[in-house]
C-alpha atoms as a PDB file:
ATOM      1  CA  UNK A   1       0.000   0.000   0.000  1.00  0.00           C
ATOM      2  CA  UNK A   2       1.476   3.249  -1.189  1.00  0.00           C
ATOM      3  CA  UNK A   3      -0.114   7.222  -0.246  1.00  0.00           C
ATOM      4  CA  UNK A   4       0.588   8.851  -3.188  1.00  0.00           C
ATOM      5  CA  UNK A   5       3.323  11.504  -1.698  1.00  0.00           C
ATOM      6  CA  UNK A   6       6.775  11.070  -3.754  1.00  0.00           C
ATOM      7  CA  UNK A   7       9.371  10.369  -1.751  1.00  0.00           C
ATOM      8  CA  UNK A   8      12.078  10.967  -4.096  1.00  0.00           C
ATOM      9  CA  UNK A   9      12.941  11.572  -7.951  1.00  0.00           C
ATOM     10  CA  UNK A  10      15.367   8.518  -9.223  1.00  0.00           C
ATOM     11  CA  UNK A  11      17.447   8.736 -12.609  1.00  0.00           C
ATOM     12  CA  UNK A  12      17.494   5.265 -15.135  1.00  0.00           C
ATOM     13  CA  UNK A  13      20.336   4.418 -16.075  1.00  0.00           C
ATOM     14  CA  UNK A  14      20.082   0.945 -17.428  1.00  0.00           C
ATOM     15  CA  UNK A  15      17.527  -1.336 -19.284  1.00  0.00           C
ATOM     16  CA  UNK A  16      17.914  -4.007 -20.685  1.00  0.00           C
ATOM     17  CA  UNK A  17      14.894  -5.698 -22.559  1.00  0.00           C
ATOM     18  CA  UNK A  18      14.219  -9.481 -23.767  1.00  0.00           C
ATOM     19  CA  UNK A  19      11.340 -11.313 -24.703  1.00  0.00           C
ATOM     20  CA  UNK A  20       9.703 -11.749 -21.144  1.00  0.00           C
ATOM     21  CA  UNK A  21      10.170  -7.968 -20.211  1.00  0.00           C
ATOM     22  CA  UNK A  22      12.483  -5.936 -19.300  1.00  0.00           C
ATOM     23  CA  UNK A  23      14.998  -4.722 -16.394  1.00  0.00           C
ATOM     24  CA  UNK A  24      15.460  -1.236 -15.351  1.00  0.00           C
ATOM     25  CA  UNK A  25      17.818   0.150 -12.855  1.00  0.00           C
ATOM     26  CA  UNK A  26      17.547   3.537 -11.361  1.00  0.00           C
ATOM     27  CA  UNK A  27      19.786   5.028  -9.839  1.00  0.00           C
ATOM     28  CA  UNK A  28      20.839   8.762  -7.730  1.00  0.00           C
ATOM     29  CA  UNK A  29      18.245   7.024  -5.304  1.00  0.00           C
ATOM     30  CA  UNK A  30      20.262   6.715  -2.086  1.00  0.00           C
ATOM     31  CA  UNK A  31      17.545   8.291   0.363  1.00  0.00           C
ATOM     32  CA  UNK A  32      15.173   5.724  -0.490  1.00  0.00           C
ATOM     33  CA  UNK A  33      17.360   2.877   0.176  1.00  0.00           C
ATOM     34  CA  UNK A  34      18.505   3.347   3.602  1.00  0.00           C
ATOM     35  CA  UNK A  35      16.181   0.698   4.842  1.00  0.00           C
ATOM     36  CA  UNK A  36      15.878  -1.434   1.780  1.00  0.00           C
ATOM     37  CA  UNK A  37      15.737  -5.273   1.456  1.00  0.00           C
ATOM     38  CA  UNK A  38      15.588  -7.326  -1.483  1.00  0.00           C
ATOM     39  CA  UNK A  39      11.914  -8.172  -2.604  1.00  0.00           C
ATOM     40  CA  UNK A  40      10.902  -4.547  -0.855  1.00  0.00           C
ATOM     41  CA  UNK A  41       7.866  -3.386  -3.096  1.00  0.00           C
ATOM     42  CA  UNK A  42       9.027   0.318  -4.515  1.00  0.00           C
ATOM     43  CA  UNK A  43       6.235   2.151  -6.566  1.00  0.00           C
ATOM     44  CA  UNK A  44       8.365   3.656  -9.649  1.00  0.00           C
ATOM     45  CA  UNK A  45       5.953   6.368 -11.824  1.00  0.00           C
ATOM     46  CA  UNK A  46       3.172   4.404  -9.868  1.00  0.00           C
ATOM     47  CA  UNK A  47       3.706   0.790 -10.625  1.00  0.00           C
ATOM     48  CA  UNK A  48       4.474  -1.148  -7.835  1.00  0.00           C
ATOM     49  CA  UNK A  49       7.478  -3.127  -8.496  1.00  0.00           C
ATOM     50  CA  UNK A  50      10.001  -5.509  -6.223  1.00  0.00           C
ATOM     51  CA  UNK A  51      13.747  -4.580  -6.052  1.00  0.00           C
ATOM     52  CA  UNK A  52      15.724  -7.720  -6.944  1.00  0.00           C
ATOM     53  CA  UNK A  53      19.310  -5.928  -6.427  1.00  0.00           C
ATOM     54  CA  UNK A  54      20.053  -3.042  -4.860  1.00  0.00           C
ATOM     55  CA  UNK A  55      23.585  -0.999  -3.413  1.00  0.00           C
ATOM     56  CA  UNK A  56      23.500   2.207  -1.101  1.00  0.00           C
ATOM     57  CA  UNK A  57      26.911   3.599  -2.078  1.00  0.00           C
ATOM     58  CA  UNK A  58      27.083   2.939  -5.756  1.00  0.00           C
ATOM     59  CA  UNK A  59      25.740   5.261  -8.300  1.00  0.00           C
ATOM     60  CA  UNK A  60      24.362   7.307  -5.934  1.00  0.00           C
ATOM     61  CA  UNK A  61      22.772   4.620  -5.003  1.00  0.00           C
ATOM     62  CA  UNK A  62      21.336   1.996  -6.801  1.00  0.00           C
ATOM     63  CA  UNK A  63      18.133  -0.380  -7.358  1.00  0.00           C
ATOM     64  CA  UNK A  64      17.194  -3.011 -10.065  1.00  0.00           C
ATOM     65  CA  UNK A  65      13.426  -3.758 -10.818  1.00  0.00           C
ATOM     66  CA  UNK A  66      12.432  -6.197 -13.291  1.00  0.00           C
ATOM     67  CA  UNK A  67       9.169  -5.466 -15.537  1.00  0.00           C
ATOM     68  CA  UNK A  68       6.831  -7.930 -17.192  1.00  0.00           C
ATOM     69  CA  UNK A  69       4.887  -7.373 -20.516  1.00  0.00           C
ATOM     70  CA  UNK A  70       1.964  -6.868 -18.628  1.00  0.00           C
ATOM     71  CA  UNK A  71       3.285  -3.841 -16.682  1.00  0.00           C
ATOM     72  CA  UNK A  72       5.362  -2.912 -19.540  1.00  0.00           C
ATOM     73  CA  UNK A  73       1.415  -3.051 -21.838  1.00  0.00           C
ATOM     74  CA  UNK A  74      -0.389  -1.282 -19.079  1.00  0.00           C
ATOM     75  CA  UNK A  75       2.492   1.522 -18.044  1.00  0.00           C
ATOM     76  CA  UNK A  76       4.992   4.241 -19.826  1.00  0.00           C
ATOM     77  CA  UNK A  77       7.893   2.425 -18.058  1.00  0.00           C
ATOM     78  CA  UNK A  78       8.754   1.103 -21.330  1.00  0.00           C
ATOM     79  CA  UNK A  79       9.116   4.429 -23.055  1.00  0.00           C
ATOM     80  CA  UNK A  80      11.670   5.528 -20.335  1.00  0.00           C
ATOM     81  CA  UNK A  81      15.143   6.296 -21.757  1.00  0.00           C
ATOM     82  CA  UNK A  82      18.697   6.170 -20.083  1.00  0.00           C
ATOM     83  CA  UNK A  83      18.810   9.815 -18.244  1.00  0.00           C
ATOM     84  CA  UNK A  84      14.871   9.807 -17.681  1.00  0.00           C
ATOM     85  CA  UNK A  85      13.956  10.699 -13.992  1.00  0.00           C
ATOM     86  CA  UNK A  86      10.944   8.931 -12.444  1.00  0.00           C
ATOM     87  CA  UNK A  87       8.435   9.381  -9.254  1.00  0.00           C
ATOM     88  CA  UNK A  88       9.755   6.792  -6.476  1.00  0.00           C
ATOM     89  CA  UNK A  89       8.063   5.615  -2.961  1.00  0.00           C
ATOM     90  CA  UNK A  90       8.369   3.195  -0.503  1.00  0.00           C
ATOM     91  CA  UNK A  91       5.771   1.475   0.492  1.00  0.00           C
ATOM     92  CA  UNK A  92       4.126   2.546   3.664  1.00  0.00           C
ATOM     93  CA  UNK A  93       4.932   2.359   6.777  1.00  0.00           C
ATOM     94  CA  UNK A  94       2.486   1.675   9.962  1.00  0.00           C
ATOM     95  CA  UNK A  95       3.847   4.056  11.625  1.00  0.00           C
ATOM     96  CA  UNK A  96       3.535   7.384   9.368  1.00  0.00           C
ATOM     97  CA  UNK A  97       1.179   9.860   9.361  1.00  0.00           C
ATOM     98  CA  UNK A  98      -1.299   8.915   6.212  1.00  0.00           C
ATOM     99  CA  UNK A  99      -1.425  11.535   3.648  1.00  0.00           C
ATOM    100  CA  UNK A 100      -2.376  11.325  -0.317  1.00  0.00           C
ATOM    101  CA  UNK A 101      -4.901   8.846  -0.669  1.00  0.00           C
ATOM    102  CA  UNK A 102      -4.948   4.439  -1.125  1.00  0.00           C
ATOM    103  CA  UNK A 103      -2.932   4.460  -3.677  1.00  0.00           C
ATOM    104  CA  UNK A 104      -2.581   0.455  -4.563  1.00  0.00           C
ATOM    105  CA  UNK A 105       0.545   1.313  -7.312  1.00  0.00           C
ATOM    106  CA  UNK A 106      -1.517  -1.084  -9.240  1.00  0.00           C
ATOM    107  CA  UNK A 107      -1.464   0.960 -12.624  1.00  0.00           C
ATOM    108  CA  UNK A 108      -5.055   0.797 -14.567  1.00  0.00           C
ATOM    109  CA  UNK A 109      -3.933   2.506 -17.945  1.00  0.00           C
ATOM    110  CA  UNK A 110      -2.405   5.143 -19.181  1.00  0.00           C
ATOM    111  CA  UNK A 111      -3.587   8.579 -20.892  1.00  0.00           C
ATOM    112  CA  UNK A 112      -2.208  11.330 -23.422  1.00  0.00           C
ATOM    113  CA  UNK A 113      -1.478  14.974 -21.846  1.00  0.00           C
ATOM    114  CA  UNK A 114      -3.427  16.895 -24.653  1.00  0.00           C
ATOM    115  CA  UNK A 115      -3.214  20.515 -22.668  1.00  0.00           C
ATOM    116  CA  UNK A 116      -0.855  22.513 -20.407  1.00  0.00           C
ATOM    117  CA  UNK A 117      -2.092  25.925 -19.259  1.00  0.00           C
ATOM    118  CA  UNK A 118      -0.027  27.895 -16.329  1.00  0.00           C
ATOM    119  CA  UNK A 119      -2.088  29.107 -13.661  1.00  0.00           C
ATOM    120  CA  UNK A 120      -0.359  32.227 -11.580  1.00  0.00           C
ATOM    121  CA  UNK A 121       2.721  29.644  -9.996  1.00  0.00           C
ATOM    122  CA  UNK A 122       0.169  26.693 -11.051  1.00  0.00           C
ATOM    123  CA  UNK A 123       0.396  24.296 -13.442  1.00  0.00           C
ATOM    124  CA  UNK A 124      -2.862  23.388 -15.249  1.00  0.00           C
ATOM    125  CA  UNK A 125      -2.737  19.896 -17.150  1.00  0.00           C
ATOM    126  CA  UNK A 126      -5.849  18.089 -19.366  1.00  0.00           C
ATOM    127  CA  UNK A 127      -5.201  14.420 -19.924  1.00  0.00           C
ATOM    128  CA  UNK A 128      -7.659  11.876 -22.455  1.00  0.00           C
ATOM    129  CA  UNK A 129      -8.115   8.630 -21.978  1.00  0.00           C
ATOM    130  CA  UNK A 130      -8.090   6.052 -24.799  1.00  0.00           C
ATOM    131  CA  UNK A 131     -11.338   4.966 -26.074  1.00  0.00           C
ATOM    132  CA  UNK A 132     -12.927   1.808 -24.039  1.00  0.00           C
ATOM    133  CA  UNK A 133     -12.688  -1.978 -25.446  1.00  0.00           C
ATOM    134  CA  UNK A 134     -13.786  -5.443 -24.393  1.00  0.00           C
ATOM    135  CA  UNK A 135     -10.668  -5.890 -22.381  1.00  0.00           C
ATOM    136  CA  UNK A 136     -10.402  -2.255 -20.760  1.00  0.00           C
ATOM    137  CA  UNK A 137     -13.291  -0.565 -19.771  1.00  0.00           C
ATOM    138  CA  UNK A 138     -13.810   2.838 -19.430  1.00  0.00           C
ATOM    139  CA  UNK A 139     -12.451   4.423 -16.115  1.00  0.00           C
ATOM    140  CA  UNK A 140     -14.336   7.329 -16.572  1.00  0.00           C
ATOM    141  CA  UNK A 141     -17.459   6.741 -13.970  1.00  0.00           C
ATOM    142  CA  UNK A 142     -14.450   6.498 -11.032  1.00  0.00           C
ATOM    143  CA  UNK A 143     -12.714  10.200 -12.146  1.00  0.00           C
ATOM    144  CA  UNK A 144     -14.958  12.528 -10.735  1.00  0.00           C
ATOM    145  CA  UNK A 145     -14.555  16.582 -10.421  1.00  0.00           C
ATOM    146  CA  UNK A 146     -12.458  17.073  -6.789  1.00  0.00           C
ATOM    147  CA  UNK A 147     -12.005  13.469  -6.445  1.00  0.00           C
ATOM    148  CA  UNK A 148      -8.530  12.381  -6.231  1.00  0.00           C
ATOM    149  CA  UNK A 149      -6.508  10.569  -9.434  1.00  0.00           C
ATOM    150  CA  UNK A 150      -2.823   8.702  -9.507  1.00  0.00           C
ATOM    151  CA  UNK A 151      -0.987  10.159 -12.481  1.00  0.00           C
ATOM    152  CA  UNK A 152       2.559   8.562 -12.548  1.00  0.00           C
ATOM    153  CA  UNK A 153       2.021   7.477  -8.511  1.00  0.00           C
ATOM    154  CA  UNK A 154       1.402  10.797  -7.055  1.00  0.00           C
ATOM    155  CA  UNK A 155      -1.698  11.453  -5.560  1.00  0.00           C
ATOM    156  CA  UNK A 156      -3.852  14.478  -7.294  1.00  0.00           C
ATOM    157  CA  UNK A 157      -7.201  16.474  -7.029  1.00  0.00           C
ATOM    158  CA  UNK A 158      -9.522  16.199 -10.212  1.00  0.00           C
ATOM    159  CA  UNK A 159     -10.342  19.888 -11.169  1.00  0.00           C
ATOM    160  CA  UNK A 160     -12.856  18.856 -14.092  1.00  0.00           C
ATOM    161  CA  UNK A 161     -13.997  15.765 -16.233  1.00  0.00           C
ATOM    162  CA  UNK A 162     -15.639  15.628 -19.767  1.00  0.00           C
ATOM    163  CA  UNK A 163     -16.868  12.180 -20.315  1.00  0.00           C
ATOM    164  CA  UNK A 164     -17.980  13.132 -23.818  1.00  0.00           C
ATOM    165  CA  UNK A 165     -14.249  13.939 -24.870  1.00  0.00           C
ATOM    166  CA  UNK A 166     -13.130  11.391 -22.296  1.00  0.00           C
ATOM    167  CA  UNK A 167     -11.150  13.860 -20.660  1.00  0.00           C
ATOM    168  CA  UNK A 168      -9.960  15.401 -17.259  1.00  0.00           C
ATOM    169  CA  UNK A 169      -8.256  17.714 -15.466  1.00  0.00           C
ATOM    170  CA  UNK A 170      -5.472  18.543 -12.497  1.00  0.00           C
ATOM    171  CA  UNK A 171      -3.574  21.266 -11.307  1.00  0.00           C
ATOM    172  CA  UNK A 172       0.023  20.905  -9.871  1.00  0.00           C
ATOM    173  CA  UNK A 173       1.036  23.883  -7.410  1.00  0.00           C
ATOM    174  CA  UNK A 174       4.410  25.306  -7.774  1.00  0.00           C
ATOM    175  CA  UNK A 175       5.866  22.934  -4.415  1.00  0.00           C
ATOM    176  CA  UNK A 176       4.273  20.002  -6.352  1.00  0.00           C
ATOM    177  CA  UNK A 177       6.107  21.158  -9.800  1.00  0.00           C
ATOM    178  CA  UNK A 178       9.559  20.771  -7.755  1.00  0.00           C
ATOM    179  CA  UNK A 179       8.875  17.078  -6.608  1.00  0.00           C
ATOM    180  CA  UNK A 180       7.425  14.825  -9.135  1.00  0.00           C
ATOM    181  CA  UNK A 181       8.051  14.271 -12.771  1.00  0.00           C
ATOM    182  CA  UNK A 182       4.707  15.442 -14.308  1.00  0.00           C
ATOM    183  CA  UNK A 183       5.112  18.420 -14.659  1.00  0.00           C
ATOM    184  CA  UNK A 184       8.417  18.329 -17.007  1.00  0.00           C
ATOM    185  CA  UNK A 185       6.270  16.076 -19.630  1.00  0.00           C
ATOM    186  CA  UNK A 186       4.920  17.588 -22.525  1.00  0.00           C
ATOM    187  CA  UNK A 187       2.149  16.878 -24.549  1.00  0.00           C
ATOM    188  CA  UNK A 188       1.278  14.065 -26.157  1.00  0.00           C
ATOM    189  CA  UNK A 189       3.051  11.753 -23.678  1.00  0.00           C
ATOM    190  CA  UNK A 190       1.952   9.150 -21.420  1.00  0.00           C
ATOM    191  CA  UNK A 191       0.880   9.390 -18.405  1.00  0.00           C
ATOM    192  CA  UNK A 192       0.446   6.143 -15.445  1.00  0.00           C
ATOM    193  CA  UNK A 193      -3.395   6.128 -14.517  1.00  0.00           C
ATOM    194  CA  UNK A 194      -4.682   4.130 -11.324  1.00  0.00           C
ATOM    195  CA  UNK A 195      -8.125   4.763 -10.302  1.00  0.00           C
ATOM    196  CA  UNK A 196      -9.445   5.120  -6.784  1.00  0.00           C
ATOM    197  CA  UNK A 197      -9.715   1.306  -5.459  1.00  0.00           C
ATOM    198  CA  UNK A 198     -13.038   2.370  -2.942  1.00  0.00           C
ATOM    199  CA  UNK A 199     -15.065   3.518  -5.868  1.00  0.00           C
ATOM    200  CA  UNK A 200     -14.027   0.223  -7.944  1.00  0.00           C
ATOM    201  CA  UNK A 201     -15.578  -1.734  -5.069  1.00  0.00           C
ATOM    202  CA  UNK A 202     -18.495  -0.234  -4.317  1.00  0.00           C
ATOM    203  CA  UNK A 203     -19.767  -0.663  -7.849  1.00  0.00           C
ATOM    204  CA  UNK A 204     -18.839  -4.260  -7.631  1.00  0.00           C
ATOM    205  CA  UNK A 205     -20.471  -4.296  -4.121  1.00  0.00           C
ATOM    206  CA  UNK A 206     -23.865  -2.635  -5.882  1.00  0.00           C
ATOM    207  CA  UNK A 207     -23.268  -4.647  -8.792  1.00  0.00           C
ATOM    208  CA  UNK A 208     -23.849  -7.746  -6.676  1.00  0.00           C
ATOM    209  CA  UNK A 209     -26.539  -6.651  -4.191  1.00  0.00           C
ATOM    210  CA  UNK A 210     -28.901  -6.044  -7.374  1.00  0.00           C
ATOM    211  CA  UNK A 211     -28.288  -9.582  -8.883  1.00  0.00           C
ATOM    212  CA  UNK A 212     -25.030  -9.426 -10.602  1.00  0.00           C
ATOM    213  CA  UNK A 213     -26.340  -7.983 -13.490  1.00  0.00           C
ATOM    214  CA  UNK A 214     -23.996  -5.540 -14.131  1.00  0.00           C
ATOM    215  CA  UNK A 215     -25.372  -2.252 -16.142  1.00  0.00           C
ATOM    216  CA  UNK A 216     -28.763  -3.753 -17.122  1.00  0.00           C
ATOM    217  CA  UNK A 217     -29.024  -4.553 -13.379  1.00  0.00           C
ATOM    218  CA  UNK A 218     -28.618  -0.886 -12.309  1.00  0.00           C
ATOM    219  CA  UNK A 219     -30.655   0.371 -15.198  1.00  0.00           C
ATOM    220  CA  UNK A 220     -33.139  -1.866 -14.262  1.00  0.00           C
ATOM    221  CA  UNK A 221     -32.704  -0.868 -10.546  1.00  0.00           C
ATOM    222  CA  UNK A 222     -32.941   3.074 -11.650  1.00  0.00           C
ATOM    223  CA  UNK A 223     -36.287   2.941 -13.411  1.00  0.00           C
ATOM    224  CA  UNK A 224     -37.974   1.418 -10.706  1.00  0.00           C
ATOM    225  CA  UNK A 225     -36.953   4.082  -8.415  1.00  0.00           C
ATOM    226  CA  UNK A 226     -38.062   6.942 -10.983  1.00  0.00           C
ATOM    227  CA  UNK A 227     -41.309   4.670 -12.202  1.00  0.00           C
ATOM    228  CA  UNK A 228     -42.322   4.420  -8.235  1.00  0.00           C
ATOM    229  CA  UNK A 229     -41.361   8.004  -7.850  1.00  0.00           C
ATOM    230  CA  UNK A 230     -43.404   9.262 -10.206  1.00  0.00           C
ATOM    231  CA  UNK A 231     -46.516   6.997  -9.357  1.00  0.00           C
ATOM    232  CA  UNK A 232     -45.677   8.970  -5.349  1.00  0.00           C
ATOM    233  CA  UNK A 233     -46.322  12.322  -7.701  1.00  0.00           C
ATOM    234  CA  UNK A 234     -49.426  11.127  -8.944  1.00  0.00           C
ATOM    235  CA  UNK A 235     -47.927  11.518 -12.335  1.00  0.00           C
ATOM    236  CA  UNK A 236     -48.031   7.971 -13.575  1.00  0.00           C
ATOM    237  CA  UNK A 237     -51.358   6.133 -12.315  1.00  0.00           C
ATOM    238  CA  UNK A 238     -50.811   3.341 -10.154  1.00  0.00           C
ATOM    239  CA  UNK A 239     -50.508  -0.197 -11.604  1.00  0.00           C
ATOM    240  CA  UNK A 240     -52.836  -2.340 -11.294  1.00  0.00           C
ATOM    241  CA  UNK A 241     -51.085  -5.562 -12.320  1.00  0.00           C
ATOM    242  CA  UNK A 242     -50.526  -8.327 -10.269  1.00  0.00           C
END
């Protein structure tokens, strides 16, 4: 379980890729790695990923992460060059204060930065999400206007949503500009999307208290409410069948 505060901003400086995936290893990461152990979880631009080597004093300080297809299909990792920086946390302790939000580092998708705008000392930033399909639903209905988001594993207020242009909104303040790697990226590149978890199951929770039905279960569930609403109003007459 991660909050969605960076910690600190690591530098890659090695991949090497294969058929099964491919290793990274960041480096200039020394403050992280004070109390490290191999097979620590470490959420790197959100993706929660176990260190299989790591070294304090080298490089700055070192760690090596492996990455299968499937993170490397639902993340950016696998754009990252040599030189690239990228978000890094730990992941939380019992003992800290919580701040941010559930953050899972259990990436969903990723979407396109179509829009930067500054803001007085804020950054505005506009992000689309690719169109739905079988396998990858839309993640639209859990983005919702001062909700919070996970963009590249920090944790963010939504300022707006268009669900038409499948579309949204944050704003980075000038502190938040300084500490994670958003704001630096321009448009047209990819962002690391993870949705809030709650939201995710409470519609599986409703989902399953109405039947399992899924969306014909809730439609089904909605015009009953308005049909027996509007029968209260004495605007539909009352039925009479049995």
């Amino acid at each position: 379980m991660f909050t969605g505060l960076i910690e600190h901003l690591g530098t890659v400086s090695a991949i090497h890729r294969d058929d099964g995936g491919c290793a990274l290893t960041i480096s200039q990461s020394a403050p992280i790695l004070v109390d490290c152990h191999i097979g620590d979880s470490i959420a790197v631009n959100g993706a929660c990923l176990t260190v299989v080597e790591f070294e304090v004093e080298r490089d700055g300080g070192y760690f090596k992460i492996w990455l299968a297809n499937e993170t490397l299909s639902r993340t950016d990792l696998g754009d990252r060059k040599v030189g690239d920086q990228v978000n890094l946390e730990r992941a939380m302790g019992a003992h800290v204060r919580f701040g941010g939000h559930f953050v899972q580092a259990h990436v969903d998708i990723t979407a396109t930065i179509i829009r930067r705008a500054l803001d007085g000392d804020s950054l505005r930033l506009w992000f689309q999400l690719p169109e739905p399909t079988a396998e990858r639903s839309s993640l639209l209905p859990y983005i919702i206007p001062k909700g919070y988001v996970t963009l590249d594993g920090a944790s963010l207020t939504v300022t707006s949503v268009d669900d038409a242009e499948r579309t949204f909104g944050v704003m980075l303040i000038q502190h938040t500009q300084q500490k994670i790697t958003l704001a630096k990226k321009a448009n047209g590149e990819r962002v690391n999307i993870e949705v809030d978890m709650v939201g995710k199951y409470v519609e599986k929770s409703v989902v399953a208290a109405l039947g399992g039905g899924g969306g014909e279960a809730m439609r089904t569930f909605v015009q009953r409410i308005v049909e027996e609403t509007l029968i209260h109003k004495g605007i539909l007459p009352v039925s009479t069948d049995k």
